[in-house]
C-alpha atoms as a PDB file:
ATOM      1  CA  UNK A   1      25.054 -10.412  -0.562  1.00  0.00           C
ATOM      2  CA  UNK A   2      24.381 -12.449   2.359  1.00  0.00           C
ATOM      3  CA  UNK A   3      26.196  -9.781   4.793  1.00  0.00           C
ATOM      4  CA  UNK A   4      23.990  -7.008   2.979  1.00  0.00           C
ATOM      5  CA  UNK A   5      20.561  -9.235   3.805  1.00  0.00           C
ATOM      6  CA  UNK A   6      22.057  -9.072   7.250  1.00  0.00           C
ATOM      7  CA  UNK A   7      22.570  -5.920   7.750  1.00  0.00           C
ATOM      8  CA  UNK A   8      19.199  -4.751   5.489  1.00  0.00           C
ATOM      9  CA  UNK A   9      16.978  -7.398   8.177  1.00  0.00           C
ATOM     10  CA  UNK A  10      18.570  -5.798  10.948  1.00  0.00           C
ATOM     11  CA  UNK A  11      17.326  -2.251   9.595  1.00  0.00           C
ATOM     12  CA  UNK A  12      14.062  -3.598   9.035  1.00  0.00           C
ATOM     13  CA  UNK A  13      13.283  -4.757  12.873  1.00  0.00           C
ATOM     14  CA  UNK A  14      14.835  -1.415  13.953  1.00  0.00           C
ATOM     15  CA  UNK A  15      12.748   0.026  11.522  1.00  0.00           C
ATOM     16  CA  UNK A  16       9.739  -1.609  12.462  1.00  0.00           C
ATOM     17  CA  UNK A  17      10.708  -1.172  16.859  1.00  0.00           C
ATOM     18  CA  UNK A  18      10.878   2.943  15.922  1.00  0.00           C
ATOM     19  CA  UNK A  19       7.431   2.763  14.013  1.00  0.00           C
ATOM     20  CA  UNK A  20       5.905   0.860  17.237  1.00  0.00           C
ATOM     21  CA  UNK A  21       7.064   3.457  19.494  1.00  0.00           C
ATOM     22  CA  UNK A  22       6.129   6.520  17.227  1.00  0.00           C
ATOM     23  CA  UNK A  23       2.532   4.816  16.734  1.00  0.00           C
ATOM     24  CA  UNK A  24       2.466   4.370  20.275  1.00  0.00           C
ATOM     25  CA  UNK A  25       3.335   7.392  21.229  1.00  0.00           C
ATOM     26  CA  UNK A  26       1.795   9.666  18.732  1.00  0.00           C
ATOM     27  CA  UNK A  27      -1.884   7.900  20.172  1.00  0.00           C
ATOM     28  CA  UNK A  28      -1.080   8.927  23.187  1.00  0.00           C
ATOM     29  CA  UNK A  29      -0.264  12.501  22.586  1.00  0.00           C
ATOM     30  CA  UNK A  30      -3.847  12.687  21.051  1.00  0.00           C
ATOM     31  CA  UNK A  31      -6.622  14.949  23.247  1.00  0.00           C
ATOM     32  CA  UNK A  32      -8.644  12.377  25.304  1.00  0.00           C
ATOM     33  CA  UNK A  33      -7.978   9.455  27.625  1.00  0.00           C
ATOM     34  CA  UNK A  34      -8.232   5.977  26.036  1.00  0.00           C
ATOM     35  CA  UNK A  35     -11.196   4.930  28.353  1.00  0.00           C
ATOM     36  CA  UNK A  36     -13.631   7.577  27.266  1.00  0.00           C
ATOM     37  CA  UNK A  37     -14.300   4.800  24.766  1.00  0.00           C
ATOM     38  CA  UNK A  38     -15.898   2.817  27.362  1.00  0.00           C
ATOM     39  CA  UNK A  39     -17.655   5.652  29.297  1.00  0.00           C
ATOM     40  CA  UNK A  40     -20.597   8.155  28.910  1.00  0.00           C
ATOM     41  CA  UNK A  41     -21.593  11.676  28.942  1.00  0.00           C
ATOM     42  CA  UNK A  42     -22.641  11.710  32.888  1.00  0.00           C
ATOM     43  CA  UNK A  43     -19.733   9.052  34.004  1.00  0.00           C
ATOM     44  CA  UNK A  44     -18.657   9.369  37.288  1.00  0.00           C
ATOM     45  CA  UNK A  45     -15.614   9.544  38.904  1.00  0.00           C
ATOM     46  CA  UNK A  46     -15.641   5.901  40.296  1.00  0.00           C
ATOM     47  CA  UNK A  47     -16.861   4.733  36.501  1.00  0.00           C
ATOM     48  CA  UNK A  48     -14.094   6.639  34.843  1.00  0.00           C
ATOM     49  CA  UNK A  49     -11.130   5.401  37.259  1.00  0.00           C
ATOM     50  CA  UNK A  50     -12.395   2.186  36.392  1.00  0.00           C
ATOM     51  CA  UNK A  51     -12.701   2.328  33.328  1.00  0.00           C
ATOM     52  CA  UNK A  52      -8.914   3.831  32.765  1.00  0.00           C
ATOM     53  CA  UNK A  53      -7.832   0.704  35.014  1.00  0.00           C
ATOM     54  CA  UNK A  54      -9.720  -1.583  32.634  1.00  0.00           C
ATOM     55  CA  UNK A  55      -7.842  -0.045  29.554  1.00  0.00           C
ATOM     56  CA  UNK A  56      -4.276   0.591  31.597  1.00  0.00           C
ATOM     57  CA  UNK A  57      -4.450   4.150  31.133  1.00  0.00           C
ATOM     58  CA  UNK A  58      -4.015   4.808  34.537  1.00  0.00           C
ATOM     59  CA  UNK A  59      -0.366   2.784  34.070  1.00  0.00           C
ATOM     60  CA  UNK A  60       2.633   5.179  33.497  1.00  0.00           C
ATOM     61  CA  UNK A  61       3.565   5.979  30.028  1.00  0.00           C
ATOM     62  CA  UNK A  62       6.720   3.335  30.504  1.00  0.00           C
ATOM     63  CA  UNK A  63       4.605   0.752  31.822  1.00  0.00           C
ATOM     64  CA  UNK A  64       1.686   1.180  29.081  1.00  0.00           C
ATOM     65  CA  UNK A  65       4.103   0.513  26.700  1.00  0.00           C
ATOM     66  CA  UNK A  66       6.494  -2.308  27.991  1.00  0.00           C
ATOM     67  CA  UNK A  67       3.094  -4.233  28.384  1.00  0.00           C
ATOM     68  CA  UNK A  68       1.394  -3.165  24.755  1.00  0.00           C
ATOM     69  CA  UNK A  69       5.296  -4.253  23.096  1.00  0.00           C
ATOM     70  CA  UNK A  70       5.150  -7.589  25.238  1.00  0.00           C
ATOM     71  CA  UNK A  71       2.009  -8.142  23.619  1.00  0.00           C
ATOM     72  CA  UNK A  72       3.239  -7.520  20.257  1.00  0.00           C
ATOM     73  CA  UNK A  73       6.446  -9.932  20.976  1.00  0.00           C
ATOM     74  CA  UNK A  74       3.525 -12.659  21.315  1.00  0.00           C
ATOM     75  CA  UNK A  75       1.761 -11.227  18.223  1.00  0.00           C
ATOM     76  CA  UNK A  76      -1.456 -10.184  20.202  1.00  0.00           C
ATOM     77  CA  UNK A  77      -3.033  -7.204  18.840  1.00  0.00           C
ATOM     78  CA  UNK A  78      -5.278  -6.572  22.056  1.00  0.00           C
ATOM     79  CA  UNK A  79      -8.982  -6.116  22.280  1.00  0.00           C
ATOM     80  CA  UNK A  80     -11.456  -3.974  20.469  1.00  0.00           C
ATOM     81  CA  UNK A  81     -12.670  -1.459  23.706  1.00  0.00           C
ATOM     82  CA  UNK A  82     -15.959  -1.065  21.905  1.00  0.00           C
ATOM     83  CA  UNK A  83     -16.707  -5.470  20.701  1.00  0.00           C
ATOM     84  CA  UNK A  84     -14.359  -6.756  23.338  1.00  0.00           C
ATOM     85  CA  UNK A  85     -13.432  -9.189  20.605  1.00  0.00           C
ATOM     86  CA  UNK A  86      -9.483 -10.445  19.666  1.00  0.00           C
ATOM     87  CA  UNK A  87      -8.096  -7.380  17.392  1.00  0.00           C
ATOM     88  CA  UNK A  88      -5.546  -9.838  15.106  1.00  0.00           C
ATOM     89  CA  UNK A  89      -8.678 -11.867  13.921  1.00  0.00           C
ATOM     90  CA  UNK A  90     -10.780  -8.781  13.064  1.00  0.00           C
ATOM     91  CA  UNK A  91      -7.505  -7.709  11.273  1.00  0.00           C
ATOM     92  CA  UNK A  92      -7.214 -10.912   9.462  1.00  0.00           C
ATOM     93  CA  UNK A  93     -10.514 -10.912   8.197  1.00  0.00           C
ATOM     94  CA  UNK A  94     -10.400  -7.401   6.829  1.00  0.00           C
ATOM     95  CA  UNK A  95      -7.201  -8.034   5.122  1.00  0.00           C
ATOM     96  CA  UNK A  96      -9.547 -10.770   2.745  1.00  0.00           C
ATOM     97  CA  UNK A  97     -10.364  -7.897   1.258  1.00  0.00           C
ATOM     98  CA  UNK A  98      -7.592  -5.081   1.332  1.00  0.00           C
ATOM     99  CA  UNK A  99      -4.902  -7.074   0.560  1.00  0.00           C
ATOM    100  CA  UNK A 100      -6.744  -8.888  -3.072  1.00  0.00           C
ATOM    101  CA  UNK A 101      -7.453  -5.433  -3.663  1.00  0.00           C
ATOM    102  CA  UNK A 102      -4.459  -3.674  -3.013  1.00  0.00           C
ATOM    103  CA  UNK A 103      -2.398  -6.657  -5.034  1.00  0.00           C
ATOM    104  CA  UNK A 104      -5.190  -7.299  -8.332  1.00  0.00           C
ATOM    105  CA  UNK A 105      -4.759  -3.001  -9.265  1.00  0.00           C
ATOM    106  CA  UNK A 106      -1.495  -3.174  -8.743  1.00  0.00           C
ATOM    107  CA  UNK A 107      -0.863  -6.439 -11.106  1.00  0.00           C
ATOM    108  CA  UNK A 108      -3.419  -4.324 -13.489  1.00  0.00           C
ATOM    109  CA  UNK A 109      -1.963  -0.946 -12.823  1.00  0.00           C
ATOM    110  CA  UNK A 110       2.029  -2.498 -13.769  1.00  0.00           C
ATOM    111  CA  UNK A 111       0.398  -4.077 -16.960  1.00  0.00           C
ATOM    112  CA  UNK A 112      -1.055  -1.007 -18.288  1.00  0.00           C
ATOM    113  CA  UNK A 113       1.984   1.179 -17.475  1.00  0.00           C
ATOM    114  CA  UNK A 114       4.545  -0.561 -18.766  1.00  0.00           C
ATOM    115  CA  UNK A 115       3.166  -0.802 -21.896  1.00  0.00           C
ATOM    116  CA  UNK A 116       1.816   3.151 -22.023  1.00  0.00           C
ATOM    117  CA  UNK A 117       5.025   4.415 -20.824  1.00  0.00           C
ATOM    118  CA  UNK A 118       7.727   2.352 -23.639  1.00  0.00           C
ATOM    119  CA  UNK A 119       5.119   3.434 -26.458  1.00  0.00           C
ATOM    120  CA  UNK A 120       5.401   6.830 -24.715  1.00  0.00           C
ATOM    121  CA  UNK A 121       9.148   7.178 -24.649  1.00  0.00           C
ATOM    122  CA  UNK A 122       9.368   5.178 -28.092  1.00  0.00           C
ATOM    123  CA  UNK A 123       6.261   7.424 -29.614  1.00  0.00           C
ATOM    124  CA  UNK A 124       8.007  10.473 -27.673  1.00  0.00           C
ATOM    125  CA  UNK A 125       8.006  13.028 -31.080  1.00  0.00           C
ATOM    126  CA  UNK A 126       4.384  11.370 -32.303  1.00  0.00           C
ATOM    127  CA  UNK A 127       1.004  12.402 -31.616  1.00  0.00           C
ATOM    128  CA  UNK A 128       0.883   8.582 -29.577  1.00  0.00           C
ATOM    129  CA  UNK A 129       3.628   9.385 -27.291  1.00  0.00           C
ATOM    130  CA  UNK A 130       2.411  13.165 -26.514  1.00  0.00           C
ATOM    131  CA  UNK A 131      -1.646  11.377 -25.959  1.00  0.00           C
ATOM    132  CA  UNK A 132       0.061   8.788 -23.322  1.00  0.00           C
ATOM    133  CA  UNK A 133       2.091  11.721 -21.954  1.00  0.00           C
ATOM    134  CA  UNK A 134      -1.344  13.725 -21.502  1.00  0.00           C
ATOM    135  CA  UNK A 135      -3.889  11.163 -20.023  1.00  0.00           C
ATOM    136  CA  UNK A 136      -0.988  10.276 -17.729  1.00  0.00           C
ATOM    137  CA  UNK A 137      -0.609  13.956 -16.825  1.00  0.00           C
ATOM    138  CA  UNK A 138      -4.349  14.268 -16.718  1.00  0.00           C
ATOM    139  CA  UNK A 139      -4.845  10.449 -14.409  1.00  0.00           C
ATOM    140  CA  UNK A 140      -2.269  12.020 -11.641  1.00  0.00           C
ATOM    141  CA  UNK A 141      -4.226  15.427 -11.440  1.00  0.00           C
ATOM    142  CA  UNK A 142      -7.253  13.561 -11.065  1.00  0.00           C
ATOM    143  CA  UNK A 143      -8.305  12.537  -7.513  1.00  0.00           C
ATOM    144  CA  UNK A 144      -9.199   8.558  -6.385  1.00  0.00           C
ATOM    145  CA  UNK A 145     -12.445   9.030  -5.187  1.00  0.00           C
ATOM    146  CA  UNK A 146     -13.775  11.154  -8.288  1.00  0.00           C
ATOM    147  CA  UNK A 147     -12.837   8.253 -10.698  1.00  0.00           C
ATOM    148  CA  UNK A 148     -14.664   6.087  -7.846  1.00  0.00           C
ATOM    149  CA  UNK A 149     -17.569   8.282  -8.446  1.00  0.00           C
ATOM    150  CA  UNK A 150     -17.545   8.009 -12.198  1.00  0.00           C
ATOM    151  CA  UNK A 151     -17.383   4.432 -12.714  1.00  0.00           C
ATOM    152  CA  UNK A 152     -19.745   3.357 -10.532  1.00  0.00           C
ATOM    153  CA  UNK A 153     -21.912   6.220 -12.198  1.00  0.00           C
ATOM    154  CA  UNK A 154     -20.928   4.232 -15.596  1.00  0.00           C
ATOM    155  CA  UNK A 155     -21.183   1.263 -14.521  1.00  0.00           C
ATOM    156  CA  UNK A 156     -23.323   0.086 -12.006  1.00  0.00           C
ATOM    157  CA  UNK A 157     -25.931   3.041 -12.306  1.00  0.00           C
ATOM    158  CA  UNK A 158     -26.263   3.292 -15.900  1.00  0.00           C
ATOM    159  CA  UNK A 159     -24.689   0.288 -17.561  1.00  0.00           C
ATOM    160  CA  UNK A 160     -26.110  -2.093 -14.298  1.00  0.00           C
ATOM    161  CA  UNK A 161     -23.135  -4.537 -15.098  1.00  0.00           C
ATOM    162  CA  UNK A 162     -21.270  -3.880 -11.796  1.00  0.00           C
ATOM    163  CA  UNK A 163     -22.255  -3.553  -8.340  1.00  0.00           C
ATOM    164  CA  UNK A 164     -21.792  -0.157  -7.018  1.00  0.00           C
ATOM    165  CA  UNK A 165     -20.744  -1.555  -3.883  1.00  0.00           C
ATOM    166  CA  UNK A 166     -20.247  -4.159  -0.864  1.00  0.00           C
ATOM    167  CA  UNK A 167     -18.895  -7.130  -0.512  1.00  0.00           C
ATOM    168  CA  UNK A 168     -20.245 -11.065   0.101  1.00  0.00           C
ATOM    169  CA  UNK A 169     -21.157 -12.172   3.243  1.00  0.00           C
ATOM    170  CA  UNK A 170     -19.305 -15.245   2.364  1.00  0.00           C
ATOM    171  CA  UNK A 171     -16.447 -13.671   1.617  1.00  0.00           C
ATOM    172  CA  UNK A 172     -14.395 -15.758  -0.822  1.00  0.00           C
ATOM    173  CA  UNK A 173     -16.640 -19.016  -0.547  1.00  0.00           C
ATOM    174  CA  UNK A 174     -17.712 -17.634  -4.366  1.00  0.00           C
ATOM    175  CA  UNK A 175     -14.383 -16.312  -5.509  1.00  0.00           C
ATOM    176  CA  UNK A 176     -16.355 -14.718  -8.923  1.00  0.00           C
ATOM    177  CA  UNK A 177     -18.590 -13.564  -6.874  1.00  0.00           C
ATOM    178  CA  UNK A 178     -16.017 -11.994  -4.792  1.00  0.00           C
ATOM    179  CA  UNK A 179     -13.867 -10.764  -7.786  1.00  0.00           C
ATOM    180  CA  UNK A 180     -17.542  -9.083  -9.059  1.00  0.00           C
ATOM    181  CA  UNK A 181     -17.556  -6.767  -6.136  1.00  0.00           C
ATOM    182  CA  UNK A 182     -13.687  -5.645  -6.502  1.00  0.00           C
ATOM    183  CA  UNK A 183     -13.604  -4.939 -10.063  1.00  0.00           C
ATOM    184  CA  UNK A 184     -15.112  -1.360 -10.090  1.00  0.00           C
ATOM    185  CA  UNK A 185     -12.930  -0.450  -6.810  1.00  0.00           C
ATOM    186  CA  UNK A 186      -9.583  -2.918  -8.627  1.00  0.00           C
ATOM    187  CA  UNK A 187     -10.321  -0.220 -11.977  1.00  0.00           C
ATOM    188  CA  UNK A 188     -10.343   2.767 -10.326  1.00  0.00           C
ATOM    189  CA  UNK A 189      -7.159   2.400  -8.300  1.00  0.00           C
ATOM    190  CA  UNK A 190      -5.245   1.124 -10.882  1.00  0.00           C
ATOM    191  CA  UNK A 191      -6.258   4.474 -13.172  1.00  0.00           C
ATOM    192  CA  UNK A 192      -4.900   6.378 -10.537  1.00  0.00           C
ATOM    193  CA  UNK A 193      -1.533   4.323 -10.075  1.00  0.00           C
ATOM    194  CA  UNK A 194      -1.183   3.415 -13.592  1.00  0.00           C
ATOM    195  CA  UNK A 195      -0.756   7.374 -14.688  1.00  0.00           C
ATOM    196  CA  UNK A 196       1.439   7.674 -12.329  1.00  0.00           C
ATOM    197  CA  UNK A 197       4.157   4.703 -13.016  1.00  0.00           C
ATOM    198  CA  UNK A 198       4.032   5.710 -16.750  1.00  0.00           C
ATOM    199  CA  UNK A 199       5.530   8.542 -15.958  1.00  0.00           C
ATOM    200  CA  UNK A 200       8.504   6.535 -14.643  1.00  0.00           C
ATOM    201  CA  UNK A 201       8.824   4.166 -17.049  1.00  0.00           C
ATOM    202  CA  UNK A 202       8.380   6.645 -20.091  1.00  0.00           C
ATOM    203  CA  UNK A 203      11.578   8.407 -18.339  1.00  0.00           C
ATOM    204  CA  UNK A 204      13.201   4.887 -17.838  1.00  0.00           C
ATOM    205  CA  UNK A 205      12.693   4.028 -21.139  1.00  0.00           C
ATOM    206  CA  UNK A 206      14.013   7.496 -22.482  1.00  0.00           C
ATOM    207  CA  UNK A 207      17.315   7.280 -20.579  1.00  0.00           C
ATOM    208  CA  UNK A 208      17.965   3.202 -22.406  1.00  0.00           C
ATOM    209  CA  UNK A 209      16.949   5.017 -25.931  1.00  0.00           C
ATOM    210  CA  UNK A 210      19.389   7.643 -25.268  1.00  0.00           C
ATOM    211  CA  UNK A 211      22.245   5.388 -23.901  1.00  0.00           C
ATOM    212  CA  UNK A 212      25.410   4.044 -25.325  1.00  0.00           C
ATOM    213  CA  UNK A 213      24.793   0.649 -25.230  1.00  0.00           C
ATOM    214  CA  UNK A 214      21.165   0.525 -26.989  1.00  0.00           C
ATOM    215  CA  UNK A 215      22.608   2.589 -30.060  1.00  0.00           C
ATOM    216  CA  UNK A 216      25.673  -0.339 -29.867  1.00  0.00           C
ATOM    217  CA  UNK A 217      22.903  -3.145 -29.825  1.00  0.00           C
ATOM    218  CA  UNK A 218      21.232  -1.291 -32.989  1.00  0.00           C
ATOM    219  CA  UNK A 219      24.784  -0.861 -34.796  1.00  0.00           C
ATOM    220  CA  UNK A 220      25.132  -4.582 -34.651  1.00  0.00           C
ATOM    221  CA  UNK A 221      22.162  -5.113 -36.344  1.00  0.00           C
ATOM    222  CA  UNK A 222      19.048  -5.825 -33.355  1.00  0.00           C
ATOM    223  CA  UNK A 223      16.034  -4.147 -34.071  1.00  0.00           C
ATOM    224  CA  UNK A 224      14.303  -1.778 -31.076  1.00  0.00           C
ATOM    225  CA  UNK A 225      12.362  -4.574 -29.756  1.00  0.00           C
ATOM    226  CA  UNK A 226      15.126  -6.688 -29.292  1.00  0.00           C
ATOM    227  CA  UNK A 227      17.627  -4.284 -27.839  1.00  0.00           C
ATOM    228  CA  UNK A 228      15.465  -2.666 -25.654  1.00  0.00           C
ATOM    229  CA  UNK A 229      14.437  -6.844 -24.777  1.00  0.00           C
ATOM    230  CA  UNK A 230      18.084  -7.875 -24.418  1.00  0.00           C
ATOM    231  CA  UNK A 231      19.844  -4.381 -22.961  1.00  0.00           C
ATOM    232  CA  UNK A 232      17.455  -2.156 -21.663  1.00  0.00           C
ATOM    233  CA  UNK A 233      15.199  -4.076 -19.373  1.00  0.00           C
ATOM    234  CA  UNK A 234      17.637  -5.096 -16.790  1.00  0.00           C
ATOM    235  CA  UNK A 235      18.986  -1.020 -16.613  1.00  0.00           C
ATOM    236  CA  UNK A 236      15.531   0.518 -16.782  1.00  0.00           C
ATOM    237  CA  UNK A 237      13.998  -1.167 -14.497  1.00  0.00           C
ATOM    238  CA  UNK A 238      16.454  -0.953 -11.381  1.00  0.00           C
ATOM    239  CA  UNK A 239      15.367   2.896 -11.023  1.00  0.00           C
ATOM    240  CA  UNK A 240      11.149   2.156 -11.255  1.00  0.00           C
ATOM    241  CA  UNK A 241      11.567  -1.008  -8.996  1.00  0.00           C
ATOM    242  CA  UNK A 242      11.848   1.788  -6.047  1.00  0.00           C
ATOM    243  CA  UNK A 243       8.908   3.031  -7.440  1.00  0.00           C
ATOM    244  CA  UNK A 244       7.164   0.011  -7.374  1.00  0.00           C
ATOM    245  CA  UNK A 245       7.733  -0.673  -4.437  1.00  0.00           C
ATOM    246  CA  UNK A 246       6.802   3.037  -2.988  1.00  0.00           C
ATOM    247  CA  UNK A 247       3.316   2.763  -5.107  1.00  0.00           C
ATOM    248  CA  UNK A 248       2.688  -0.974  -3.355  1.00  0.00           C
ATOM    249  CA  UNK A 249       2.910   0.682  -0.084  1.00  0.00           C
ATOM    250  CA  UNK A 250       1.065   3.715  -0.771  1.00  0.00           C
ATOM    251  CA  UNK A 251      -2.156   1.923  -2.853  1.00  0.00           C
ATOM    252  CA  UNK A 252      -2.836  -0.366   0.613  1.00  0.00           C
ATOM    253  CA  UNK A 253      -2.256   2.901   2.700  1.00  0.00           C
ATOM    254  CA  UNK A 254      -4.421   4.726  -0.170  1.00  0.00           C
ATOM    255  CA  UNK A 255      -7.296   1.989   0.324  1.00  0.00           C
ATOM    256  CA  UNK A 256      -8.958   4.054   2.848  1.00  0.00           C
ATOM    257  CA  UNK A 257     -10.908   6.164   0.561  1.00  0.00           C
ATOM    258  CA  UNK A 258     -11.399   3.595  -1.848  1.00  0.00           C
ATOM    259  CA  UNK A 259     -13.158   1.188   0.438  1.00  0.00           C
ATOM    260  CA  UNK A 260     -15.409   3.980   1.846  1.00  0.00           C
ATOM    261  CA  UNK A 261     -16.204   4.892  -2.016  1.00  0.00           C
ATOM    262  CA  UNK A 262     -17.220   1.578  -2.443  1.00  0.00           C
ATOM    263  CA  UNK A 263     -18.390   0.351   0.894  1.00  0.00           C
ATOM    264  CA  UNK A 264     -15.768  -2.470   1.478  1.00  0.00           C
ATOM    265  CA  UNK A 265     -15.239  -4.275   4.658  1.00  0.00           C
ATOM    266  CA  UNK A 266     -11.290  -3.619   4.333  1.00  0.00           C
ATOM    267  CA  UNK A 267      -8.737  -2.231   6.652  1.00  0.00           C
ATOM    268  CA  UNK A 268      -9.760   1.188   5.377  1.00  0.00           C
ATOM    269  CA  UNK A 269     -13.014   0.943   6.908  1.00  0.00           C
ATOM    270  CA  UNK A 270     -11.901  -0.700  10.469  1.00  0.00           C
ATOM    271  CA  UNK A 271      -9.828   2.052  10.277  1.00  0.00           C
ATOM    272  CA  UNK A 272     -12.152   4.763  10.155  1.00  0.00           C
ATOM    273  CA  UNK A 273     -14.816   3.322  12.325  1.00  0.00           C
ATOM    274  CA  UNK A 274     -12.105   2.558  15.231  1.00  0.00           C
ATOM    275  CA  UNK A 275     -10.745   6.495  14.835  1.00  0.00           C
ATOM    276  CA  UNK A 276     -14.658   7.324  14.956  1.00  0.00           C
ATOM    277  CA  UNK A 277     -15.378   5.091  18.184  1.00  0.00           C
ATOM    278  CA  UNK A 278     -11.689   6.135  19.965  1.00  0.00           C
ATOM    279  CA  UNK A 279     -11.316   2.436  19.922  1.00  0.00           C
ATOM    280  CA  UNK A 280      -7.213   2.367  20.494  1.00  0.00           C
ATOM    281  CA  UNK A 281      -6.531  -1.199  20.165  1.00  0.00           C
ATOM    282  CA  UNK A 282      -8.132  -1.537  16.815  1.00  0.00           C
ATOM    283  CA  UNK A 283      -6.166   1.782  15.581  1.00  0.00           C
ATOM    284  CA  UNK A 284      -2.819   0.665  16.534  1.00  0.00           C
ATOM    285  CA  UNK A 285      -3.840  -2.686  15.261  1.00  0.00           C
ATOM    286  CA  UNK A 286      -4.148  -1.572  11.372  1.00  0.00           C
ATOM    287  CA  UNK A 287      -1.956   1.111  12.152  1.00  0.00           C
ATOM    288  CA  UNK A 288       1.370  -2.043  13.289  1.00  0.00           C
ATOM    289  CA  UNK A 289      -0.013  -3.905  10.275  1.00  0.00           C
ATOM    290  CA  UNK A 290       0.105  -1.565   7.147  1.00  0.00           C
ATOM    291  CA  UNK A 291       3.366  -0.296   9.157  1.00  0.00           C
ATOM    292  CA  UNK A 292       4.555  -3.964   8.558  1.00  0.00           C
ATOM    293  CA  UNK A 293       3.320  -3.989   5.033  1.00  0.00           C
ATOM    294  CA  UNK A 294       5.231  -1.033   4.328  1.00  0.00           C
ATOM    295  CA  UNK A 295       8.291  -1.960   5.751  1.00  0.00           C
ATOM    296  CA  UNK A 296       8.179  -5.614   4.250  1.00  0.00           C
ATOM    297  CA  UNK A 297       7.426  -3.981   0.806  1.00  0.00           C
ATOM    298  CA  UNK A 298      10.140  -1.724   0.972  1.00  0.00           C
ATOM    299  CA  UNK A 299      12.968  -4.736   2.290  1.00  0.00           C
ATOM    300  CA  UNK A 300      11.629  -6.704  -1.143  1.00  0.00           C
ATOM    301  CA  UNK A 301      12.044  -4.176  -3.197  1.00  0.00           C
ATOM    302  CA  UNK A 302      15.926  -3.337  -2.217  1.00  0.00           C
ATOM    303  CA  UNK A 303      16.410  -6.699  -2.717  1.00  0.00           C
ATOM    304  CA  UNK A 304      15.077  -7.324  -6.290  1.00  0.00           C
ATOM    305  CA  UNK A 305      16.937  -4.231  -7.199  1.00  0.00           C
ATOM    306  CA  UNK A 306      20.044  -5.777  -6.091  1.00  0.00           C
ATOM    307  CA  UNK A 307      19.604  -9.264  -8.183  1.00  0.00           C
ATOM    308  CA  UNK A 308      18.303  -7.308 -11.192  1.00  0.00           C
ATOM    309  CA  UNK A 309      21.654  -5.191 -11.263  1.00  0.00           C
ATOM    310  CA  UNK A 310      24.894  -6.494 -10.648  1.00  0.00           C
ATOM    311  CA  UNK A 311      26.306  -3.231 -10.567  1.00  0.00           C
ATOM    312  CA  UNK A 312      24.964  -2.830  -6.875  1.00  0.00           C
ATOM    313  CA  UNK A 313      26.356  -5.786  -5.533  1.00  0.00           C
ATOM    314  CA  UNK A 314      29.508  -5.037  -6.688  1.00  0.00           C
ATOM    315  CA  UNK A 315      29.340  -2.107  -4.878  1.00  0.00           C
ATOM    316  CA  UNK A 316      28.490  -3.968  -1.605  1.00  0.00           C
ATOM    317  CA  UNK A 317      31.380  -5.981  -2.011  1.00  0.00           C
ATOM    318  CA  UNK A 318      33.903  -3.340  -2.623  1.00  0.00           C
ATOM    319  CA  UNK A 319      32.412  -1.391   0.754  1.00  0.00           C
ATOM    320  CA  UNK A 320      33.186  -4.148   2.690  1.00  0.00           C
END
């Protein structure tokens, strides 16, 4: 195991030095020169070269990037071209909100599918199993920002209960406060995800129903609770862990649309208003982060799936 965490750390920073490049890179390619942040409509030449020398466009491609990774070795995100202000503490600040977000509907999303998607696969020939089956056919088809749309329609226009949007100024200084303002956006992300891991787990579940070892377990006299307890959870959840982890990933990539819905101060938004602005150094900021995120994400979940099944460390030890 400890020559697998190794060798799965070592993919990670490669991982992570290929995803630098590429966002690096990929910016770079785009139509536009990084200083026409800084400059007007009627700049002229002298204004623009200086400009470009301000932002090190004028640099080679090498040299743009040997400095921009130098600065990432010392974890310094750069500085916004439009605010002039540190990008990692901008960063920081927005992830207050992103990351409770991203981590409360997918704690509520994992709740509500597990339990839809073993009644599914245990309710499979009932009228039960075939409604869970539909509304989770019908909450994939449906897209994030329309169930946005509806709540706070519900909600906060009809109802009044919820705000329809924002965030505190204090941020978490009043954490029910704070909590208030994410449950509408917390609700509809987790409809969306929720529908979409039930799916997994009702076909988890249906391969431990069908298997050898659960109709053992009932021979010997446990009930369906119990076996599926004992016997099943360990084997059907190695295959959704991936799953998991993929739907982690994707809900803080997927906040973008979700904190515009809902006017949120997250990652999403500094996103949008640095694309907007052509402000490069806060782009490739959230861009290194939610790359990190990702990769992180993905690293914890191939471990878990490795302590939850024995099966696959065997198999590590008998490649080595």
């Amino acid at each position: 195991m400890l020559v697998y965490l190794i060798r799965r750390f070592a993919f990670l920073v490669l991982s992570l030095v290929v995803a630098l490049v590429v966002i690096f890179v990929l910016l770079r390619l785009l139509p536009g020169d990084p200083a026409n942040a800084l400059l007007s409509v009627n700049a002229t030449p002298e204004q623009i070269a200086a400009a470009r020398a301000q932002v090190g466009s004028d640099k080679p491609l090498a040299q743009q990037f040997a400095l921009w990774a130098g600065d990432m070795l010392r974890f310094d995100l750069g500085e916004s071209y439009i605010s002039s202000l540190p990008v990692l503490p901008e960063v920081t600040a927005r992830l207050q909100v992103t990351l409770p977000l991203t981590i409360l509907a997918f704690v509520l999303a994992l709740a509500v599918s597990l339990v839809a998607g073993v009644a599914a696969a245990v309710g499979a020939d009932r009228w039960y199993g075939t409604l869970l089956s539909g509304f989770a056919q019908l909450g994939i088809a449906i897209p994030v920002f329309w169930v946005g749309i509806i709540l706070v329609w519900i909600f906060a226009l009809s109802a009044g209960v919820l705000p329809a949007g924002g965030f505190p100024r204090n941020d978490w200084e009043d954490p029910a406060d704070a909590l208030t303002s994410l449950t509408l956006p917390v609700i509809t992300i987790a409809i969306v995800m929720s529908a979409s891991l039930t799916r997994y787990v009702r076909s988890a579940t249906l391969d431990v129903l069908g298997s050898g070892y659960l109709r053992t377990a009932r021979a010997g006299g446990a009930s369906l609770a119990g076996a599926l307890w004992r016997h099943g959870l360990r084997n059907g959840s190695v295959p959704v862990i991936a799953i998991l982890g993929i739907e982690l990933s994707t809900t803080l990539l997927g906040a973008v649309v979700v904190e515009s819905v809902f006017s949120l101060p997250g990652l999403g938004s500094m996103l949008l208003e640095a694309i907007a602005q052509h402000d490069y150094p806060n782009i490739q900021g959230v861009l290194v982060v939610s790359t990190l995120f990702v990769l992180l994400v993905g690293f914890a979940a191939d471990i878990v799936q490795r302590l939850v099944d024995p099966r696959l460390r065997q198999t590590l030890s008998g490649n080595r």
